[in-house]
C-alpha atoms as a PDB file:
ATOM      1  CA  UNK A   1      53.274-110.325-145.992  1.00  0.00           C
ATOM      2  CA  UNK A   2      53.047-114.265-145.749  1.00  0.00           C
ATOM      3  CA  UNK A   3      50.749-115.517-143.267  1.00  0.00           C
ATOM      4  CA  UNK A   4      53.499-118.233-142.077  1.00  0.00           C
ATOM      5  CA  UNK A   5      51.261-120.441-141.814  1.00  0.00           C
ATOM      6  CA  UNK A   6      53.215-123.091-141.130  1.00  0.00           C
ATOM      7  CA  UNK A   7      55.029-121.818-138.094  1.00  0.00           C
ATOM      8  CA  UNK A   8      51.323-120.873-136.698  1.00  0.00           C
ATOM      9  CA  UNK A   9      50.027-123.961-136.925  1.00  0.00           C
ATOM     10  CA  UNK A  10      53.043-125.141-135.393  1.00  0.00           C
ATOM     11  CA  UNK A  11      52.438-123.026-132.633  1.00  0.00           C
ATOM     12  CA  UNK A  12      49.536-123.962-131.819  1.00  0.00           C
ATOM     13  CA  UNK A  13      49.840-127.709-131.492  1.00  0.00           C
ATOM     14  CA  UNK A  14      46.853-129.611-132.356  1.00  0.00           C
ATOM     15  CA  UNK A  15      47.258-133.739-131.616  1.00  0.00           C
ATOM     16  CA  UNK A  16      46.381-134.199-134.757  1.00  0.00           C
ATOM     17  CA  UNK A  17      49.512-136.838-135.939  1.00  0.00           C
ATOM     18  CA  UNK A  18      48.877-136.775-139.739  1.00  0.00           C
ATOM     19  CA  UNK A  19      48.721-132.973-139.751  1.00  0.00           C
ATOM     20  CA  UNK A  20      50.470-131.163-142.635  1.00  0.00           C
ATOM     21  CA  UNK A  21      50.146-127.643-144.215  1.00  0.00           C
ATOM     22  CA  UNK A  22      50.243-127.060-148.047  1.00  0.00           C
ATOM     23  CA  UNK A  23      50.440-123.351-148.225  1.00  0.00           C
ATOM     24  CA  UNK A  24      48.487-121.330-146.236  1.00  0.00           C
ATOM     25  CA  UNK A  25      46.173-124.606-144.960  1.00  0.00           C
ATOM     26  CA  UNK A  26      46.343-127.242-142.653  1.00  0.00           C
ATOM     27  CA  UNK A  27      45.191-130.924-143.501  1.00  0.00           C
ATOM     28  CA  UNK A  28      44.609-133.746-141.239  1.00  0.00           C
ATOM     29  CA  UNK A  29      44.764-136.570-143.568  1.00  0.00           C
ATOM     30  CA  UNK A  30      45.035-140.244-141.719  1.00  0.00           C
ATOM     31  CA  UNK A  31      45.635-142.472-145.229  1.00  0.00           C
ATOM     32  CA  UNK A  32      43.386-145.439-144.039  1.00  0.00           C
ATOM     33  CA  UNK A  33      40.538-142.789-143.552  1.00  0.00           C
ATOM     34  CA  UNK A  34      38.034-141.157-146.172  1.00  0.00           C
ATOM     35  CA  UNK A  35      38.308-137.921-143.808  1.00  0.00           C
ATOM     36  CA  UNK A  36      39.861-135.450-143.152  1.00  0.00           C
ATOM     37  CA  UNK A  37      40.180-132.151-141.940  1.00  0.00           C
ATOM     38  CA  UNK A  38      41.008-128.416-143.699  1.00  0.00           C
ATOM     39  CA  UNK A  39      41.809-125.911-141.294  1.00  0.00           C
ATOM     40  CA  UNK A  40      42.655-122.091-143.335  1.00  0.00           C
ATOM     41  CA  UNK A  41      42.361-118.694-142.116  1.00  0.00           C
ATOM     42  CA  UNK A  42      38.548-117.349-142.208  1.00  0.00           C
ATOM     43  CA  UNK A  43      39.024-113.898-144.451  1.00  0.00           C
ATOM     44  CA  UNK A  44      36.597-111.230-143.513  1.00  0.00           C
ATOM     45  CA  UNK A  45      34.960-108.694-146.346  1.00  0.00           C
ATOM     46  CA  UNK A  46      38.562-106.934-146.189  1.00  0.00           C
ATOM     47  CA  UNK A  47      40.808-107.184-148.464  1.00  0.00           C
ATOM     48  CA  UNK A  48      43.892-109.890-147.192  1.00  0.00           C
ATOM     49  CA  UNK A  49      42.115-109.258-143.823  1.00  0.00           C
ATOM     50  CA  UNK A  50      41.303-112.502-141.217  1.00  0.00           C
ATOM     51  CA  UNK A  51      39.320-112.979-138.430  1.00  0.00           C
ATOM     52  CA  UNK A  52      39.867-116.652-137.178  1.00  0.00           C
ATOM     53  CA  UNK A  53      39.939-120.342-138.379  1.00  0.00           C
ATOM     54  CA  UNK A  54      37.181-121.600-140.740  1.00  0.00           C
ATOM     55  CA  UNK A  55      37.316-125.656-140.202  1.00  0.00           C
ATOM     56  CA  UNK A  56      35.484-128.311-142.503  1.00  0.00           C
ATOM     57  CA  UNK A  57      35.293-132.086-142.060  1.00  0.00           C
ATOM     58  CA  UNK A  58      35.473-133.457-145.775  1.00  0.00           C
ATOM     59  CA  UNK A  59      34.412-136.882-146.812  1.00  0.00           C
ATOM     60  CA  UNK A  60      36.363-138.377-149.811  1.00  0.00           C
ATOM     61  CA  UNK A  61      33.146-139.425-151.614  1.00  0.00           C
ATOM     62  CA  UNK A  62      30.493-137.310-149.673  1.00  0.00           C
ATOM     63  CA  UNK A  63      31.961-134.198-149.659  1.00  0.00           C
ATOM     64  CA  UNK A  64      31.500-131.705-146.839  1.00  0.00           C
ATOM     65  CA  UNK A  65      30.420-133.460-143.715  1.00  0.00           C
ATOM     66  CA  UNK A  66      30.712-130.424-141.088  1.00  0.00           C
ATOM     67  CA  UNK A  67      32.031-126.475-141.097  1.00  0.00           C
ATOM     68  CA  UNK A  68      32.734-123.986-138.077  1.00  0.00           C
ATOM     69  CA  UNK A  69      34.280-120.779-138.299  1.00  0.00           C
ATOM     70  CA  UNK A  70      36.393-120.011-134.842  1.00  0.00           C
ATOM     71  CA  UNK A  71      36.700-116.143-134.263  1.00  0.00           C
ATOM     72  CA  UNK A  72      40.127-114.619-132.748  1.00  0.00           C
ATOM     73  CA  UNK A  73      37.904-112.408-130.598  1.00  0.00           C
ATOM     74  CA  UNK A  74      35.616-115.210-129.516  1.00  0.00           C
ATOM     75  CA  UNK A  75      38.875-116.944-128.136  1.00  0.00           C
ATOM     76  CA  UNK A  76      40.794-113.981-126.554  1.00  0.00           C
ATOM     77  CA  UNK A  77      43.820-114.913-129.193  1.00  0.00           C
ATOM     78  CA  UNK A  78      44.565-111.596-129.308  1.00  0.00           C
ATOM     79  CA  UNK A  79      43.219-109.967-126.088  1.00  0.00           C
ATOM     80  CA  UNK A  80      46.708-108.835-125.094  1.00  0.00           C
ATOM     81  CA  UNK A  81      48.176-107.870-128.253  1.00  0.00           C
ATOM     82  CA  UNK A  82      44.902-105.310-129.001  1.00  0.00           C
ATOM     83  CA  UNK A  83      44.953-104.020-125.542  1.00  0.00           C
ATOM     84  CA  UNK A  84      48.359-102.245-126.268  1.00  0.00           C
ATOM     85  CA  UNK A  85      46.854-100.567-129.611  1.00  0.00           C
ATOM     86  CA  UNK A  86      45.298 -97.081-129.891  1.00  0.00           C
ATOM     87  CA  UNK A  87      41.636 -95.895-130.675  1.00  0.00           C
ATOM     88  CA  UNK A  88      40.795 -97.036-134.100  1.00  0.00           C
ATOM     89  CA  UNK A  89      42.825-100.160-134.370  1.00  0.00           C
ATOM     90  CA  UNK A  90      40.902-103.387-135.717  1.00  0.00           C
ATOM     91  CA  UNK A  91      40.398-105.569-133.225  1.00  0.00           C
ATOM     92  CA  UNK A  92      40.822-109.296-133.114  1.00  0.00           C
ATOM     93  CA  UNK A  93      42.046-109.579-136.502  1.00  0.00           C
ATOM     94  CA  UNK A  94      45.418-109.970-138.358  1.00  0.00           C
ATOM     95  CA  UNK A  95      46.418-108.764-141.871  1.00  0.00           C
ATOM     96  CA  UNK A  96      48.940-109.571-144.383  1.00  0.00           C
ATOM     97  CA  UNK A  97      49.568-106.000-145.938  1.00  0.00           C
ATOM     98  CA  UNK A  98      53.693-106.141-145.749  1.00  0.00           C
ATOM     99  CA  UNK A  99      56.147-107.722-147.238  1.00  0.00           C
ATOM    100  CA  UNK A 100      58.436-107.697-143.990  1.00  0.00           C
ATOM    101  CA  UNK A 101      58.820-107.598-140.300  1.00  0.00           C
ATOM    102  CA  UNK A 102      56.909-110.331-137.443  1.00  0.00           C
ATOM    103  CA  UNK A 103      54.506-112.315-138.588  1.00  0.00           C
ATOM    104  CA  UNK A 104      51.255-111.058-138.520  1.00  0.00           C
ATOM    105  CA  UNK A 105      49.752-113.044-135.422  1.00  0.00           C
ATOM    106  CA  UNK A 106      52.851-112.636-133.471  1.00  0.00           C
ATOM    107  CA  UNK A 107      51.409-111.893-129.967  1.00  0.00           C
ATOM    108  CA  UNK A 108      49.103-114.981-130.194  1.00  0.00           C
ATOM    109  CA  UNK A 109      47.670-116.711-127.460  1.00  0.00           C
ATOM    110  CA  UNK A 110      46.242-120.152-129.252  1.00  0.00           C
ATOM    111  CA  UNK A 111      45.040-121.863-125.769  1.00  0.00           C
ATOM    112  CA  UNK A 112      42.156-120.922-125.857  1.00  0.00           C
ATOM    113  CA  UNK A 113      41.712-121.401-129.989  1.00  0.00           C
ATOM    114  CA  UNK A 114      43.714-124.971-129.458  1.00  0.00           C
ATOM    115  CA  UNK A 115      41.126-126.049-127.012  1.00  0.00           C
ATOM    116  CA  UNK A 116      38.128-124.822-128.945  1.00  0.00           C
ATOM    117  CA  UNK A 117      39.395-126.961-132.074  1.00  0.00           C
ATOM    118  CA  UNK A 118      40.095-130.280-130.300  1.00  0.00           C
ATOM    119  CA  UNK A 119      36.765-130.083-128.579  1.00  0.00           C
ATOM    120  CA  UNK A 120      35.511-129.890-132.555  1.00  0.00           C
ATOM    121  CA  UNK A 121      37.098-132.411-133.738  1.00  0.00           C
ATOM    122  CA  UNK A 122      36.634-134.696-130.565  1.00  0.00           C
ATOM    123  CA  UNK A 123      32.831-134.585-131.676  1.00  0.00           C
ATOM    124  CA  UNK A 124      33.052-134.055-135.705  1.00  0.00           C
ATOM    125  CA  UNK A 125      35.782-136.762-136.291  1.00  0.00           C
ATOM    126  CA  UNK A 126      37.199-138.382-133.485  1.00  0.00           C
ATOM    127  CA  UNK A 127      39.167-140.641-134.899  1.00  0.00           C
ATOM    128  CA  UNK A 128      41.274-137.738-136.135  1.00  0.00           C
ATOM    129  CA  UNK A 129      42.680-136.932-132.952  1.00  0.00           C
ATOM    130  CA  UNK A 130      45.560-139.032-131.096  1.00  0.00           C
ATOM    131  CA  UNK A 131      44.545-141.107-128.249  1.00  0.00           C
ATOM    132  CA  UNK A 132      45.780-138.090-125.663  1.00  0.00           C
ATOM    133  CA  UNK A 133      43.844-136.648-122.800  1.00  0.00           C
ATOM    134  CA  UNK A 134      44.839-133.483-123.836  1.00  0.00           C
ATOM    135  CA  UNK A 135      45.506-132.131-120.011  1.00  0.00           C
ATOM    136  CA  UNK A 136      47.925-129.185-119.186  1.00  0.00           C
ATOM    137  CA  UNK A 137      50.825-130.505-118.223  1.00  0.00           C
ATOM    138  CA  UNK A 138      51.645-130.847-114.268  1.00  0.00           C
ATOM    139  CA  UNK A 139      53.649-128.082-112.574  1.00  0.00           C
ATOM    140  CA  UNK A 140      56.834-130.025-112.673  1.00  0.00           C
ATOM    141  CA  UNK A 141      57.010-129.870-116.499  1.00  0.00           C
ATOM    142  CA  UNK A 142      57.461-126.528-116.198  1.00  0.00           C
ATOM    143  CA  UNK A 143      61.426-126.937-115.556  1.00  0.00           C
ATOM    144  CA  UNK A 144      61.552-127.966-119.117  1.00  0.00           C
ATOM    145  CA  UNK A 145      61.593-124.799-120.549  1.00  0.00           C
ATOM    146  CA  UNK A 146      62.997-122.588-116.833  1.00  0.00           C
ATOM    147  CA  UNK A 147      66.166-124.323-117.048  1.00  0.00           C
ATOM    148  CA  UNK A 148      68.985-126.567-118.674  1.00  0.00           C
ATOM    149  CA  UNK A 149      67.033-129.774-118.596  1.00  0.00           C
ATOM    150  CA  UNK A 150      69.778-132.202-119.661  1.00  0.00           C
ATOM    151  CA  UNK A 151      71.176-131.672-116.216  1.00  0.00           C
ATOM    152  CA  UNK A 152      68.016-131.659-114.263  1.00  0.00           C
ATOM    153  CA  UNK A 153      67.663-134.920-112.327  1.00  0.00           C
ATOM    154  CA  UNK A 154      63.520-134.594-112.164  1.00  0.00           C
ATOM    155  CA  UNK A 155      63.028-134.123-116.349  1.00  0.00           C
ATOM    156  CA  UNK A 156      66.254-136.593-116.953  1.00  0.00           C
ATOM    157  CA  UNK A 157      64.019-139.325-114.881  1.00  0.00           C
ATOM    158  CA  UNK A 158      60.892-138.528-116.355  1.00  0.00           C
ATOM    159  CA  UNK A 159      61.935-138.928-119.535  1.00  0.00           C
ATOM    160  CA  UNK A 160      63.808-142.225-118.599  1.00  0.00           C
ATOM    161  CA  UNK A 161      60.468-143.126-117.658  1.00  0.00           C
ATOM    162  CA  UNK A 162      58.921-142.248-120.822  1.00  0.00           C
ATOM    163  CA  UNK A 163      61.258-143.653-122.961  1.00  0.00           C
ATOM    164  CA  UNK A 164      60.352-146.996-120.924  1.00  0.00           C
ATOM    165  CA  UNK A 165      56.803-146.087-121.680  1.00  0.00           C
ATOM    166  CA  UNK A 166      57.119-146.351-125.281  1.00  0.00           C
ATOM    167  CA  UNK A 167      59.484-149.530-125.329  1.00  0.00           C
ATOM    168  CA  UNK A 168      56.238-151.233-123.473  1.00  0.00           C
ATOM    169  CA  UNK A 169      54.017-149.586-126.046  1.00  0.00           C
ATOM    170  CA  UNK A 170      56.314-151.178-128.697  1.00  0.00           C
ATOM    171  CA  UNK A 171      56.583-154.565-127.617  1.00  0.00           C
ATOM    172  CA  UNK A 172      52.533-154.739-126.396  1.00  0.00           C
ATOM    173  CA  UNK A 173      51.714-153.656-130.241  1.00  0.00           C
ATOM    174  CA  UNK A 174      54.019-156.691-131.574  1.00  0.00           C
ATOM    175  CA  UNK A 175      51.503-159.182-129.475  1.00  0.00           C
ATOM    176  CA  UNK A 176      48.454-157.547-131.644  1.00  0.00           C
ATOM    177  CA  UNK A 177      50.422-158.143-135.030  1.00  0.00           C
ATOM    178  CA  UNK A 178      51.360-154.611-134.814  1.00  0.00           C
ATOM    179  CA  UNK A 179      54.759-153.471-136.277  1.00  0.00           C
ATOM    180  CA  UNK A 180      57.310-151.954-133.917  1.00  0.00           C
ATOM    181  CA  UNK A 181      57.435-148.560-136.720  1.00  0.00           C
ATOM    182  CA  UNK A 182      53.876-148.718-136.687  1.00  0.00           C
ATOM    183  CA  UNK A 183      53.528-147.770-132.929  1.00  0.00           C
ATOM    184  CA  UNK A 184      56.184-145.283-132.532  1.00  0.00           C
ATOM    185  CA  UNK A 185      53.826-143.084-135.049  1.00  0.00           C
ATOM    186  CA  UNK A 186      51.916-142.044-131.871  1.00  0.00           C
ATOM    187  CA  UNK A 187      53.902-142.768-129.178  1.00  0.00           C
ATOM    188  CA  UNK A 188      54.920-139.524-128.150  1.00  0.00           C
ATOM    189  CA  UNK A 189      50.894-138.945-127.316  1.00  0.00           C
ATOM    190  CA  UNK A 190      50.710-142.471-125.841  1.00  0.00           C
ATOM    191  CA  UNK A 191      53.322-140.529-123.344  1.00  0.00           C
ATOM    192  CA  UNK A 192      51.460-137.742-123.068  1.00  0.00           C
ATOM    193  CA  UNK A 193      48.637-139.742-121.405  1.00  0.00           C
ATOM    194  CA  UNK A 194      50.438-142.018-119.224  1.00  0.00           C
ATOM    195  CA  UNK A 195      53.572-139.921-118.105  1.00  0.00           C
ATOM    196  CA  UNK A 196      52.133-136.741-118.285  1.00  0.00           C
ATOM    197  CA  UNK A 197      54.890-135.441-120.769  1.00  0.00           C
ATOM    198  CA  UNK A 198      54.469-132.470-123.161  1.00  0.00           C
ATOM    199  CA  UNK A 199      54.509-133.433-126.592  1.00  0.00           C
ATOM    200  CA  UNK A 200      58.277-131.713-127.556  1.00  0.00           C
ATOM    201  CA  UNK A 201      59.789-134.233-124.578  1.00  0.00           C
ATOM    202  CA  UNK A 202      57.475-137.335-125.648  1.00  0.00           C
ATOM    203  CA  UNK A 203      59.716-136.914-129.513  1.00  0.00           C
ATOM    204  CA  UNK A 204      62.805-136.949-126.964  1.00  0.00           C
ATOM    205  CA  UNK A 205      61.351-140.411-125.502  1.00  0.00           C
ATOM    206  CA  UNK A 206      60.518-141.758-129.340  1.00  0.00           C
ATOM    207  CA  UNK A 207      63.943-140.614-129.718  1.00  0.00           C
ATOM    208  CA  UNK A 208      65.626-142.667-127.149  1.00  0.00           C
ATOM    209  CA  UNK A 209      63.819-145.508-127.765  1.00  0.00           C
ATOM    210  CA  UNK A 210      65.066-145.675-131.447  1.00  0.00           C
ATOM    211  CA  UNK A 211      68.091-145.509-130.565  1.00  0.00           C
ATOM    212  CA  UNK A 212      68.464-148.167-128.148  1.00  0.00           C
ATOM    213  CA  UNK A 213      66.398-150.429-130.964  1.00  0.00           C
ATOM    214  CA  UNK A 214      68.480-149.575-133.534  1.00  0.00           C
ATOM    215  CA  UNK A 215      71.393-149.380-131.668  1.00  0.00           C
ATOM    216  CA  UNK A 216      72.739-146.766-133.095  1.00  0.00           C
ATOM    217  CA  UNK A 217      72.775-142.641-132.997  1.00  0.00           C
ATOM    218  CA  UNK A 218      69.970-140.930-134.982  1.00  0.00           C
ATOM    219  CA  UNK A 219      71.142-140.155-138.627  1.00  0.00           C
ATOM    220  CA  UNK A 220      70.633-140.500-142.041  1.00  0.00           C
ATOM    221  CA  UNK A 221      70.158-144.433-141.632  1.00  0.00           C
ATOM    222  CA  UNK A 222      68.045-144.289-139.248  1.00  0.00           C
ATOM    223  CA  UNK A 223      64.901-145.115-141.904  1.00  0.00           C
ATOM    224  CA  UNK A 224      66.853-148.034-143.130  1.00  0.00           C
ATOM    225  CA  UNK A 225      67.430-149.475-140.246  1.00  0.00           C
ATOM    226  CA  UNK A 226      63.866-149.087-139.056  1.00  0.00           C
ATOM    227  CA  UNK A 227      62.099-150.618-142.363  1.00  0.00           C
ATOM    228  CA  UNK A 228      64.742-153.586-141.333  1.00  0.00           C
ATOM    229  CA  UNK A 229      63.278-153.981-138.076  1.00  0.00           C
ATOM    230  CA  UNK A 230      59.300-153.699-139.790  1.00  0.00           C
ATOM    231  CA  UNK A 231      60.417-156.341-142.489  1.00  0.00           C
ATOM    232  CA  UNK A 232      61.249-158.881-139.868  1.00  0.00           C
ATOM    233  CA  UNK A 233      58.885-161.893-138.559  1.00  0.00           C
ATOM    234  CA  UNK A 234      56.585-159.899-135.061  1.00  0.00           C
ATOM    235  CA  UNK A 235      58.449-163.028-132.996  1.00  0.00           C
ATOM    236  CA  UNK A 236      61.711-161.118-134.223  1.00  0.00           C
ATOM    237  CA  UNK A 237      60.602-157.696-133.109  1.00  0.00           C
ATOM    238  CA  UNK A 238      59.048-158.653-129.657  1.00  0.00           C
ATOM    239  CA  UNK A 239      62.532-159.977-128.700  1.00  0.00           C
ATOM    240  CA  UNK A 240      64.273-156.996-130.517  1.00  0.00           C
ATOM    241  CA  UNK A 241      62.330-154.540-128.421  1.00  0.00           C
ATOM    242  CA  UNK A 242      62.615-156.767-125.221  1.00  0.00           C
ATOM    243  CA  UNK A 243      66.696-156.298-126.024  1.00  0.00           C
ATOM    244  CA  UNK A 244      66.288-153.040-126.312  1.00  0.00           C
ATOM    245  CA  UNK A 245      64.098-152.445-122.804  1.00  0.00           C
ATOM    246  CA  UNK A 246      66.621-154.084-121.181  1.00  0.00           C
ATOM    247  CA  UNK A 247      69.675-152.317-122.172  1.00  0.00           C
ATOM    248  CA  UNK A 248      67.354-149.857-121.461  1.00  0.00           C
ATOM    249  CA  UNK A 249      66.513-150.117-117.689  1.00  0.00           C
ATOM    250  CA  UNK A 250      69.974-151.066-117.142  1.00  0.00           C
ATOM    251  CA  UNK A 251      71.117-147.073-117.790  1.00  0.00           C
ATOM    252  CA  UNK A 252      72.151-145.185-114.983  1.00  0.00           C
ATOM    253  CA  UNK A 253      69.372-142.914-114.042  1.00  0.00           C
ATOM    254  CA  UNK A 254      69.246-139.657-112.373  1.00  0.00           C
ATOM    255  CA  UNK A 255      67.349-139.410-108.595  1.00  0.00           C
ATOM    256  CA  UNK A 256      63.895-139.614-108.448  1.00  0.00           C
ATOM    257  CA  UNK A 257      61.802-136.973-107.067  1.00  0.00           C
ATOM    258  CA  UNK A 258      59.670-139.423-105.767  1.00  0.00           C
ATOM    259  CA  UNK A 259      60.432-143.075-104.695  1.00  0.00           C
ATOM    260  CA  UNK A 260      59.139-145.435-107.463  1.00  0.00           C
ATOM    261  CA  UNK A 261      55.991-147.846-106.739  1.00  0.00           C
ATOM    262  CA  UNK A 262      56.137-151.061-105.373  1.00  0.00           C
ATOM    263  CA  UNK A 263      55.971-154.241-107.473  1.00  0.00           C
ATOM    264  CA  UNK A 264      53.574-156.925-106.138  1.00  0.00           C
ATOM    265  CA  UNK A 265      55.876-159.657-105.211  1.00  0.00           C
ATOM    266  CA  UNK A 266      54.178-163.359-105.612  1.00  0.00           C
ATOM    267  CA  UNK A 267      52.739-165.071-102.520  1.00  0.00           C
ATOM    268  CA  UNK A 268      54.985-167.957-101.655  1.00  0.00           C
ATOM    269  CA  UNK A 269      54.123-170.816-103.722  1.00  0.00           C
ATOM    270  CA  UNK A 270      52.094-168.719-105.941  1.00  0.00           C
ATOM    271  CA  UNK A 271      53.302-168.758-109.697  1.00  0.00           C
ATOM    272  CA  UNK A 272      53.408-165.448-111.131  1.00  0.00           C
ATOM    273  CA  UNK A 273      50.737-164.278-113.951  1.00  0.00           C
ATOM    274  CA  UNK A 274      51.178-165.371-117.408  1.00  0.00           C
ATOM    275  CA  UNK A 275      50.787-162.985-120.284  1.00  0.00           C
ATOM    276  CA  UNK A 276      48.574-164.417-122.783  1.00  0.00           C
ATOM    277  CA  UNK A 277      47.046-163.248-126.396  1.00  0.00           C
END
């Protein structure tokens, strides 16, 4: 049976942004880095038989920096799964054996295993990891996935409000000589942090934002017309995302749940801050 690996490691989410899996491993790989980090299923002395995650940090020139091997049973991955199998079953571990049927973690629980890695990495290589906190998301997040959130007023704002986030992101990068396609490559865990969205509704925000840059529905051009926008003078792009974030706020939005802050309004005869850099 395959290990499907790629569907695992989808599962279990690491805020790694220049993750990718080749096979049955998992590489980190930022290309202005020497590091980067192998993640593959630790193999115990059975035969197509695992018992975790073995990790390495390598260094282009240096080779192995640092290892760590992250046992299923240390983690509770599969706590549940093994407490519904009979006397004699192997516990904590998964096997490829078959050539059909679930995969072979299916009944997975990866929060624990997910938190174990990112503390890791946090400490081994930080500067693999996307600027995120890494919190659980709040309670109201939770309608996201407990019903039809294109017509829920509370997620429909929220994401208004990150899509907002992002334009800001955008147009603060273009004042460090940043490109606008440059800071979208993270901006769904920028989100995370500031909005307190999961990371499948911070792609919706990245989502929205494109489009109202490009002006246009996502598509097959939708590369083009980004490597346009990268190609022009950062003068260009600040007032190209400024466009944008204001055809953005002027969308009709759903309710709030909660009223929104209040601006500071200038004292009179008091000019308002300038934005310098």
């Amino acid at each position: 049976m395959a290990l499907h690996a790629r569907e695992f490691f989808d599962e279990l989410d690491l805020p790694l942004p220049f993750g990718t899996v080749v096979g049955d491993v998992y590489f980190a790989n930022p290309t202005d880095l020497p590091i980067r980090l192998r993640i593959e299923f630790a193999r115990t002395i059975m035969d197509r038989e695992y018992d975790g995650l073995r990790l390495a940090v390598i260094h282009a020139e240096r080779g192995t920096l640092d290892t760590a091997h992250f046992r299923f049973a240390d983690h509770a991955t599969f706590t549940r799964r093994d407490a519904k199998l009979g006397p004699g079953a192997a516990r904590g571990v998964i096997r490829d054996w078959h050539n059909d049927g679930l995969p072979p973690w299916h009944g997975a629980d990866l929060t624990g295993l997910r938190t174990a890695i990112v503390a890791f990495v946090q400490v081994a290589c930080p500067s693999l990891v996307a600027p995120r906190s890494f919190a659980m998301p709040g309670p109201w997040a939770d309608r996201w996935h407990e019903a039809l959130w294109a017509t829920d007023p509370v997620v429909l704002s929220r994401l208004h409000e990150a899509t907002q986030a992002v334009l800001d992101l955008a147009e603060g990068g273009t004042y460090d000589g940043m490109p606008i396609t440059e800071t979208l490559r993270n901006a769904r865990y920028y989100v995370m942090d500031m909005v307190g969205l999961p990371l499948d509704q911070g792609m919706l925000a990245e989502a929205a934002a494109v489009t109202q840059l490009t002006g246009r529905r996502l598509g097959p051009d939708t590369a083009d017309a980004l490597e346009r926008i990268a190609s022009m003078p950062m003068d260009k792009q600040r007032a190209l995302v400024q466009a944008a974030s204001r055809r953005h706020a002027a969308t009709v939005t759903p309710l709030r749940a909660s009223p929104p802050p209040a601006r500071p309004v200038p004292a009179s005869g008091q000019a308002p801050a300038v934005r310098s850099h």
